[in-house]
C-alpha atoms as a PDB file:
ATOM      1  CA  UNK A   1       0.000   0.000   0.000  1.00  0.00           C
ATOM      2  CA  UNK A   2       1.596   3.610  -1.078  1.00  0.00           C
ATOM      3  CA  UNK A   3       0.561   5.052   2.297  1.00  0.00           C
ATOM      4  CA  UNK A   4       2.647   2.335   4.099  1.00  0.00           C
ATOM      5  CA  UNK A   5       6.033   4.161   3.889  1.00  0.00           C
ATOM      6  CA  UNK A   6       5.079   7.400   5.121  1.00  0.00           C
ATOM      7  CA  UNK A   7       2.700   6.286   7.978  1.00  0.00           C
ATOM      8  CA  UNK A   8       6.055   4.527   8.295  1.00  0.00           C
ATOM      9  CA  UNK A   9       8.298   7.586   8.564  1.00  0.00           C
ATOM     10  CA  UNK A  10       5.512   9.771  10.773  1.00  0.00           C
ATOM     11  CA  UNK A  11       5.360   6.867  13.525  1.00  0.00           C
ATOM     12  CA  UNK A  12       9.060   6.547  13.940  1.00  0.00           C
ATOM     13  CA  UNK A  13       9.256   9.846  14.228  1.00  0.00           C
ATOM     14  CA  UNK A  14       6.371   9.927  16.626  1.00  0.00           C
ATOM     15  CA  UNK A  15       8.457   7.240  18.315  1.00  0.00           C
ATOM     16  CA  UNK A  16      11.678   9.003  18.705  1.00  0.00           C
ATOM     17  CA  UNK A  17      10.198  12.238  19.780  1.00  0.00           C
ATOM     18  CA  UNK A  18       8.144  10.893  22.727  1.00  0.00           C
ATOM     19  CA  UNK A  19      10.628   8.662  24.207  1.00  0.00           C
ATOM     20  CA  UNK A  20       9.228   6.160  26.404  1.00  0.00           C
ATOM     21  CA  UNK A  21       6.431   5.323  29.239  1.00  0.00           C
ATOM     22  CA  UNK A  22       4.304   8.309  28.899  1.00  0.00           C
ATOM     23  CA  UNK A  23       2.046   8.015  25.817  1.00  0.00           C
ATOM     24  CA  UNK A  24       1.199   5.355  23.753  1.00  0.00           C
ATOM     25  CA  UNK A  25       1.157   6.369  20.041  1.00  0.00           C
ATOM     26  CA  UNK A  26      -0.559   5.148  16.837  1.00  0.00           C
ATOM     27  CA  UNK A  27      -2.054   6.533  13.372  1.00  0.00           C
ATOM     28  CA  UNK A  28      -5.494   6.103  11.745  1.00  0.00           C
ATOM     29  CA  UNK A  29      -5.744   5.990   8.044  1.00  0.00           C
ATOM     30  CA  UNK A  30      -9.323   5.461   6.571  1.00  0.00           C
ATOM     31  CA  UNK A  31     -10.493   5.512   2.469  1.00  0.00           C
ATOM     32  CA  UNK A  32     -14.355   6.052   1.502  1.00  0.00           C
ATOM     33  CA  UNK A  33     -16.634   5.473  -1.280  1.00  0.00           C
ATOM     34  CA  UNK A  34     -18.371   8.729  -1.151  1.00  0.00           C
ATOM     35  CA  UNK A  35     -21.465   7.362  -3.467  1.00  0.00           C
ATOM     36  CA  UNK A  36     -21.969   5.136  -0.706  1.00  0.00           C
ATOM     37  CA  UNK A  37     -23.361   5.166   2.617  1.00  0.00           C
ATOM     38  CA  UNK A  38     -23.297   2.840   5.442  1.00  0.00           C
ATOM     39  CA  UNK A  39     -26.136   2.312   8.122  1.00  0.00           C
ATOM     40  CA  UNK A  40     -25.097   1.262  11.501  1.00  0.00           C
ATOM     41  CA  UNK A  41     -28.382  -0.027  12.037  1.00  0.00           C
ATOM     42  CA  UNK A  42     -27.912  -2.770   9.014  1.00  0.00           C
ATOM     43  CA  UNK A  43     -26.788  -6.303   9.520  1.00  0.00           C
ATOM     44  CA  UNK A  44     -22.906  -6.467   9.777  1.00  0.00           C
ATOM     45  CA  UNK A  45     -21.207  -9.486   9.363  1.00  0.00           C
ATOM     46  CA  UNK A  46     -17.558  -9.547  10.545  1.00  0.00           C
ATOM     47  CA  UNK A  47     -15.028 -11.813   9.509  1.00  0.00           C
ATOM     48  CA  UNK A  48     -11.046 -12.873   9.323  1.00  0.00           C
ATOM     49  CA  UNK A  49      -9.229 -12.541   6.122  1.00  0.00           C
ATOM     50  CA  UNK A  50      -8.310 -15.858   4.637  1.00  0.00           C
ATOM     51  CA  UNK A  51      -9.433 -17.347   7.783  1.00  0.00           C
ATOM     52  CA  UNK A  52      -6.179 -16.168   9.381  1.00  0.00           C
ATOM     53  CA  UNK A  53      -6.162 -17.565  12.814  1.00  0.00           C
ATOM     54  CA  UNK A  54      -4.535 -14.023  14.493  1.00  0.00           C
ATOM     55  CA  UNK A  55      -6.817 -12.064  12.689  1.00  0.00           C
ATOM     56  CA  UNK A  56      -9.583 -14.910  13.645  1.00  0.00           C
ATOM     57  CA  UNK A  57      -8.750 -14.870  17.131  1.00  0.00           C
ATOM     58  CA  UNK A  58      -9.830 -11.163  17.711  1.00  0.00           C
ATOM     59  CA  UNK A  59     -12.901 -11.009  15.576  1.00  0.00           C
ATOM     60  CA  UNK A  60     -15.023 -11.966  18.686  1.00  0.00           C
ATOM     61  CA  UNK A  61     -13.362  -8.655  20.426  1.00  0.00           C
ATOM     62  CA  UNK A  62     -13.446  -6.351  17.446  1.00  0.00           C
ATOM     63  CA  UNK A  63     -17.840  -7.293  17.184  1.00  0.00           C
ATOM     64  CA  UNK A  64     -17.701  -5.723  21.105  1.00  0.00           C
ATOM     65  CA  UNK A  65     -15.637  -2.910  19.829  1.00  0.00           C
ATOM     66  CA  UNK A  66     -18.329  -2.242  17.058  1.00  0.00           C
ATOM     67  CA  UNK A  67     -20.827  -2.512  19.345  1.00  0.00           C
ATOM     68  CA  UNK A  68     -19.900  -0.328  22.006  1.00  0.00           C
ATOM     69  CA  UNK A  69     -19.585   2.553  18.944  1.00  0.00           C
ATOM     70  CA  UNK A  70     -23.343   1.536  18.201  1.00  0.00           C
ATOM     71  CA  UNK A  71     -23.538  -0.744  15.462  1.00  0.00           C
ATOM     72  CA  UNK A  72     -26.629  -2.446  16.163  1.00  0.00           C
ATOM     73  CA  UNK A  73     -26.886  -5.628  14.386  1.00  0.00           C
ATOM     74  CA  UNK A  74     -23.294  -7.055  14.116  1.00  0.00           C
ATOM     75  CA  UNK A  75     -22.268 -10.581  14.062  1.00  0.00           C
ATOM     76  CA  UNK A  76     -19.593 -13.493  13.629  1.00  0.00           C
ATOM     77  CA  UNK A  77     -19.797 -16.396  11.216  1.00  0.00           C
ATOM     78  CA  UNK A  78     -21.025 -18.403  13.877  1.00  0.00           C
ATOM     79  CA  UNK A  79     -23.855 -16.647  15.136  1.00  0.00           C
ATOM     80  CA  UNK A  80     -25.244 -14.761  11.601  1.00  0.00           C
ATOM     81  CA  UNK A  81     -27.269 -17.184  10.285  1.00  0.00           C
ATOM     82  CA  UNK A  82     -30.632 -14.520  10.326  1.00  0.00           C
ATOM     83  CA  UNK A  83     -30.514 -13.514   6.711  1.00  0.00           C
ATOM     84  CA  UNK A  84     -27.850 -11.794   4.174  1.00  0.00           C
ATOM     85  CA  UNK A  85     -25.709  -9.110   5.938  1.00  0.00           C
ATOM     86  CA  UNK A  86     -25.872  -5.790   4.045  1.00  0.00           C
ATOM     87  CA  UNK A  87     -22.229  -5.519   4.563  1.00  0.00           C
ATOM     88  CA  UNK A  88     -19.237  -7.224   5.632  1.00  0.00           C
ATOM     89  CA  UNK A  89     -16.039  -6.091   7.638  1.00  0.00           C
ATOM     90  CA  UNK A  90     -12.626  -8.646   6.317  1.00  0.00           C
ATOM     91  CA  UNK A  91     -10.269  -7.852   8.981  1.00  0.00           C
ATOM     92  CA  UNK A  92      -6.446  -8.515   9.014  1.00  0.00           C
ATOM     93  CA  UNK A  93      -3.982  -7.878  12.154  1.00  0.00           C
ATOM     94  CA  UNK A  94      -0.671  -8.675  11.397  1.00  0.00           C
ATOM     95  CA  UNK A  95       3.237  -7.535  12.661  1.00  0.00           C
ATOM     96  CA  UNK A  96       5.918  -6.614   9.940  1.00  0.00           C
ATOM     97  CA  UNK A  97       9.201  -5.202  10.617  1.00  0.00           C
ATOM     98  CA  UNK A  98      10.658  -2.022   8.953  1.00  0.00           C
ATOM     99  CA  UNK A  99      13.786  -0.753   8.674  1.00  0.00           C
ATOM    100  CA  UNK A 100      14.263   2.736   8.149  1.00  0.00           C
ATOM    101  CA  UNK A 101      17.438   5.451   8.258  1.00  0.00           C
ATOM    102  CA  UNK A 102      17.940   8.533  10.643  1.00  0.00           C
ATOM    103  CA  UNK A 103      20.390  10.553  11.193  1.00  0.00           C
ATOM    104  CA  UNK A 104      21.857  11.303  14.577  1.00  0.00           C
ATOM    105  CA  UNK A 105      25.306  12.433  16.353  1.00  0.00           C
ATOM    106  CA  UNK A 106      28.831  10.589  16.630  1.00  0.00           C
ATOM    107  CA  UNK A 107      30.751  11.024  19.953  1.00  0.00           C
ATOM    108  CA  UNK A 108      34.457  11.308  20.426  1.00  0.00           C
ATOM    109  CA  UNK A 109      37.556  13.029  21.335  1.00  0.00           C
ATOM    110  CA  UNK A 110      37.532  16.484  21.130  1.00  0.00           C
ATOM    111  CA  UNK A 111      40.990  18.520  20.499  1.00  0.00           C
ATOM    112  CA  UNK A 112      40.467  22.327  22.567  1.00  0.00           C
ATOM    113  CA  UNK A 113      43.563  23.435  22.259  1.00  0.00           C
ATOM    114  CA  UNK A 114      47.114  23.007  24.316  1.00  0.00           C
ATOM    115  CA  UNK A 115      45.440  22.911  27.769  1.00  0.00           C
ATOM    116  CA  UNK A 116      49.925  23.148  29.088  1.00  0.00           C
ATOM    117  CA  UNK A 117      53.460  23.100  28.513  1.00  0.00           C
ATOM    118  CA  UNK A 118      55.812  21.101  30.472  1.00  0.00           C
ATOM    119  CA  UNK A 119      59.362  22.072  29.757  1.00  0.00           C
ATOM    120  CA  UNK A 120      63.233  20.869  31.472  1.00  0.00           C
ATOM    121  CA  UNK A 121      66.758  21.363  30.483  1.00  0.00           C
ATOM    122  CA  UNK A 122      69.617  19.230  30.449  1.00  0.00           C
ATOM    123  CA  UNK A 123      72.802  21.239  30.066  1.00  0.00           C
ATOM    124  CA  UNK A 124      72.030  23.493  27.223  1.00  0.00           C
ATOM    125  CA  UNK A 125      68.869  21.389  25.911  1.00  0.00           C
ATOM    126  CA  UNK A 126      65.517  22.397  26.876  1.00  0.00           C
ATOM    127  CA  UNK A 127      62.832  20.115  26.138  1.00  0.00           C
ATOM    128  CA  UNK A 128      59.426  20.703  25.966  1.00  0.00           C
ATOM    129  CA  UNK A 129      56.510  18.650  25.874  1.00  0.00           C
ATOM    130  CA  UNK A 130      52.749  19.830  25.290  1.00  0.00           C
ATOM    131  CA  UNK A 131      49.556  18.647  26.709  1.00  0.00           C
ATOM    132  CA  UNK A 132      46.187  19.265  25.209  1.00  0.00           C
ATOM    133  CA  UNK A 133      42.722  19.913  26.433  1.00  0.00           C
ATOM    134  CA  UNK A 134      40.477  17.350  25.527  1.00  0.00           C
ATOM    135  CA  UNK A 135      36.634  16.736  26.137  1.00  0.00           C
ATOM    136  CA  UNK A 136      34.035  14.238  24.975  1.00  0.00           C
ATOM    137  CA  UNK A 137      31.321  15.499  22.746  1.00  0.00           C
ATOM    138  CA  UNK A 138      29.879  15.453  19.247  1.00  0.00           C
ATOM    139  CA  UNK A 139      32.371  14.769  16.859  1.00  0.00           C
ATOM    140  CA  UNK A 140      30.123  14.922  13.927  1.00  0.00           C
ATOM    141  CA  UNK A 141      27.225  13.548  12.070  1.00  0.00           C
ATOM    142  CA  UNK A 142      25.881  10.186  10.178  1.00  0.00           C
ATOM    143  CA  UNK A 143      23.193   8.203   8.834  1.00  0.00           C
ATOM    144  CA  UNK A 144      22.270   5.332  10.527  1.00  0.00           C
ATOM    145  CA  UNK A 145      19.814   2.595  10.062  1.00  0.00           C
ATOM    146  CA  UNK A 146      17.358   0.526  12.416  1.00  0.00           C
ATOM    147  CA  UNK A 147      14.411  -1.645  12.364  1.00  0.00           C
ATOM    148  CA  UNK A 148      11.346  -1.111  13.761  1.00  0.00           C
ATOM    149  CA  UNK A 149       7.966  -3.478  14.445  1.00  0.00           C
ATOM    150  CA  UNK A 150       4.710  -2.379  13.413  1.00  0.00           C
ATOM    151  CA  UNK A 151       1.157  -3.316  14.571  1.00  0.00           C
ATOM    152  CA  UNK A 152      -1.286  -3.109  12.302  1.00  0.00           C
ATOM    153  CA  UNK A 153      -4.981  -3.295  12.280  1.00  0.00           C
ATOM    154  CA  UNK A 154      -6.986  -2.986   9.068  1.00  0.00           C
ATOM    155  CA  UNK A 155     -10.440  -3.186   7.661  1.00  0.00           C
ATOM    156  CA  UNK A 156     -11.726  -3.704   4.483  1.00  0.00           C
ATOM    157  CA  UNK A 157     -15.725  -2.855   4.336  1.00  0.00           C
ATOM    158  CA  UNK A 158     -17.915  -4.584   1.465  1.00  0.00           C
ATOM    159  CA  UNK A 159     -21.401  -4.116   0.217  1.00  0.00           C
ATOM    160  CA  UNK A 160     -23.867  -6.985  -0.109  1.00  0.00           C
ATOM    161  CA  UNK A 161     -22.204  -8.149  -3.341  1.00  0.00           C
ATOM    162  CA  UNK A 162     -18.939  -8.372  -1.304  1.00  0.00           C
ATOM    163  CA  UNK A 163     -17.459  -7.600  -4.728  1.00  0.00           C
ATOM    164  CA  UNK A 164     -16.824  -4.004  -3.872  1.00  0.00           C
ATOM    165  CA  UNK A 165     -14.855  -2.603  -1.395  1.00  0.00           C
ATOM    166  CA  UNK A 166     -16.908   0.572   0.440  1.00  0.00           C
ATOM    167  CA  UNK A 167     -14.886   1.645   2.866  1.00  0.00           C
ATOM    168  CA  UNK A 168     -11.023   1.298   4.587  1.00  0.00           C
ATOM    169  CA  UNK A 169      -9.804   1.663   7.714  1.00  0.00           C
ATOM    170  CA  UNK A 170      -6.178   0.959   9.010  1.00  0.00           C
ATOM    171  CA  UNK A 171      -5.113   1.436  12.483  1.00  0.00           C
ATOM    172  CA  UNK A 172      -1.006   1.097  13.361  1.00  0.00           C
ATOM    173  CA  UNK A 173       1.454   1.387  16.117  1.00  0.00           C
ATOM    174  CA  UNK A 174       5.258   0.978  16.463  1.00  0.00           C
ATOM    175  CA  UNK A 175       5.285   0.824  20.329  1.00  0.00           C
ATOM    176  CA  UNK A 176       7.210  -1.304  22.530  1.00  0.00           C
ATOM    177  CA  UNK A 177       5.683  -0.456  25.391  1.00  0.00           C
ATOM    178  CA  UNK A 178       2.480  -3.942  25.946  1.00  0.00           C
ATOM    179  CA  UNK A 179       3.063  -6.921  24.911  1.00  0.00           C
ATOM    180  CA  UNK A 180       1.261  -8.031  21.447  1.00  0.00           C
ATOM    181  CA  UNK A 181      -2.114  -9.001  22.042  1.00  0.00           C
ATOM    182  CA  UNK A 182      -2.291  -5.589  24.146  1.00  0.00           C
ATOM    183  CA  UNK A 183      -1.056  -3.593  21.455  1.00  0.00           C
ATOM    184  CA  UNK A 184      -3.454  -5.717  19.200  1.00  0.00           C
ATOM    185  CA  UNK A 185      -6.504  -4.879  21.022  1.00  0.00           C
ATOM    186  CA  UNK A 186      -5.428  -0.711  21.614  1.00  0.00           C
ATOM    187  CA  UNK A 187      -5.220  -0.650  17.691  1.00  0.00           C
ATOM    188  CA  UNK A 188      -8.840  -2.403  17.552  1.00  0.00           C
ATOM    189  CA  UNK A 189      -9.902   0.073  20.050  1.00  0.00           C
ATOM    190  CA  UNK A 190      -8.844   3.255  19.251  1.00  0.00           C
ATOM    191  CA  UNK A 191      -9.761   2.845  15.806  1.00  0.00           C
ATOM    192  CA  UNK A 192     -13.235   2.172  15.806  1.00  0.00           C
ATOM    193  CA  UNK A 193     -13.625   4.569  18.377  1.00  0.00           C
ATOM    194  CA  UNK A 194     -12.202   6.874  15.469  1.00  0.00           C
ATOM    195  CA  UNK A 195     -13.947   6.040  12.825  1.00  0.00           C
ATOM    196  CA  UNK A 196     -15.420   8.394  10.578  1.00  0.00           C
ATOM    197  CA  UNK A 197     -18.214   6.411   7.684  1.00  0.00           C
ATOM    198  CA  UNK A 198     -17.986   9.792   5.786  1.00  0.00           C
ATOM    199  CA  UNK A 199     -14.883  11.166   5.419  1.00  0.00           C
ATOM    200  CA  UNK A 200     -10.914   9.923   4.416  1.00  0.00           C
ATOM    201  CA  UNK A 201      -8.567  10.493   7.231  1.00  0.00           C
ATOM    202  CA  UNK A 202      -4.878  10.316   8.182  1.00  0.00           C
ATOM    203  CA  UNK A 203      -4.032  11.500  11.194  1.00  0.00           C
ATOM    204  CA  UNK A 204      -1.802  10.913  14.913  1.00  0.00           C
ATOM    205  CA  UNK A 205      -2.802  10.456  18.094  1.00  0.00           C
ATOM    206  CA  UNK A 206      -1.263   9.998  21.447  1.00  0.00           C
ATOM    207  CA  UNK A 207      -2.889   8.338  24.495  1.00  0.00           C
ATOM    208  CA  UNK A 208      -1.644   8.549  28.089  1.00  0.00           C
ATOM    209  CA  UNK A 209      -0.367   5.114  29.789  1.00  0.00           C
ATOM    210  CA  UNK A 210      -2.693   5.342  32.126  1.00  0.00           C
ATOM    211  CA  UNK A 211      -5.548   5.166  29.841  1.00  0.00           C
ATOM    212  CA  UNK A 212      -3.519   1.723  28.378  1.00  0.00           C
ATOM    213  CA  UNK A 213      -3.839  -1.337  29.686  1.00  0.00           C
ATOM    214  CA  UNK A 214      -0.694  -2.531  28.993  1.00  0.00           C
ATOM    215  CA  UNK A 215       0.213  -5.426  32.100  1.00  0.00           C
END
């Protein structure tokens, strides 16, 4: 996907800048069909992508997650057996690692300067020696590279046909901070509690740790 690289480049940067423990940080990144418009009162059936078993395991908690925003009539495989759903939610969660370049300072050995001069004779010889002032710091400047691990939670929304796609949603995080199924389920979260039928989005958020459950 061409926004993968950039959400990418704005989460490690979110990453870097907020250090660790306080905030947990993700994107959202949604695509709509504007032509079409979707009811939360409809029948919603949700379902795993390929019948991955991570993405399988969580479609149980991502039906809650719907719920509690106030879709009315969602269901799993196993329990939607009233009549045709008027659309269906493919989900996918999945980890990929990314590696990505920065560029940050080199320490060493700084030079300031002869700091003192030590001098003696012997007989008509005077010899001199010279010691410099020295001090650790910044030495200069290079590119580096790293890997990072994403979280990612995405949606795929299809009409009754199921042969068009109506809406997207993708949730992500790089943090380090919970363990994976936690991070899986503050994607889920957060991201439906985001979600916006009408409009495209792409945005960052940051939530305080104490709003995570992260143990």
């Amino acid at each position: 996907m061409k926004k993968f690289s950039l959400i990418i480049l704005m989460l490690v940067s979110m990453f870097l800048i907020s250090g660790c423990a306080k905030y947990v940080s993700g994107n959202y990144y949604s695509e709509v069909d504007p032509d079409y418009k979707i009811n939360k009162d409809e029948a919603l059936l949700v379902t795993a992508m390929d019948d991955d078993l991570t993405s399988k395991y969580y479609v149980k908690y991502v039906i809650e997650k719907l719920k509690n925003a106030g879709f009315s009539n969602v269901y799993g495989k196993d329990t939607f057996k009233i009549y045709e759903p008027k659309n269906t939610v493919v989900i996918v969660l999945k980890e990929k690692m990314d590696s990505y370049q920065y560029a940050s300072a080199d320490y060493g050995t700084i030079n300031n300067g002869i700091g003192r001069i030590d001098c003696n004779s012997i007989g008509s010889n005077i010899n001199c020696t010279t010691t410099n002032n020295t001090s650790y710091g910044v030495v200069g400047y290079s590119t580096k590279n790293d890997i990072v691990h994403g979280y990612y939670f995405l949606t795929h929304w299809f009409d009754e046909s199921k042969s068009k796609r109506r809406f997207f949603v993708m949730g992500s995080t790089y943090e380090k901070q919970c363990d994976k199924d936690k991070l899986y389920k503050f994607m889920i979260e957060q991201t439906i509690n985001r979600m916006n039928l009408e409009k495209p989005l792409d945005f960052q958020y940051k939530i305080s740790t104490e709003q995570v459950d992260c143990k």
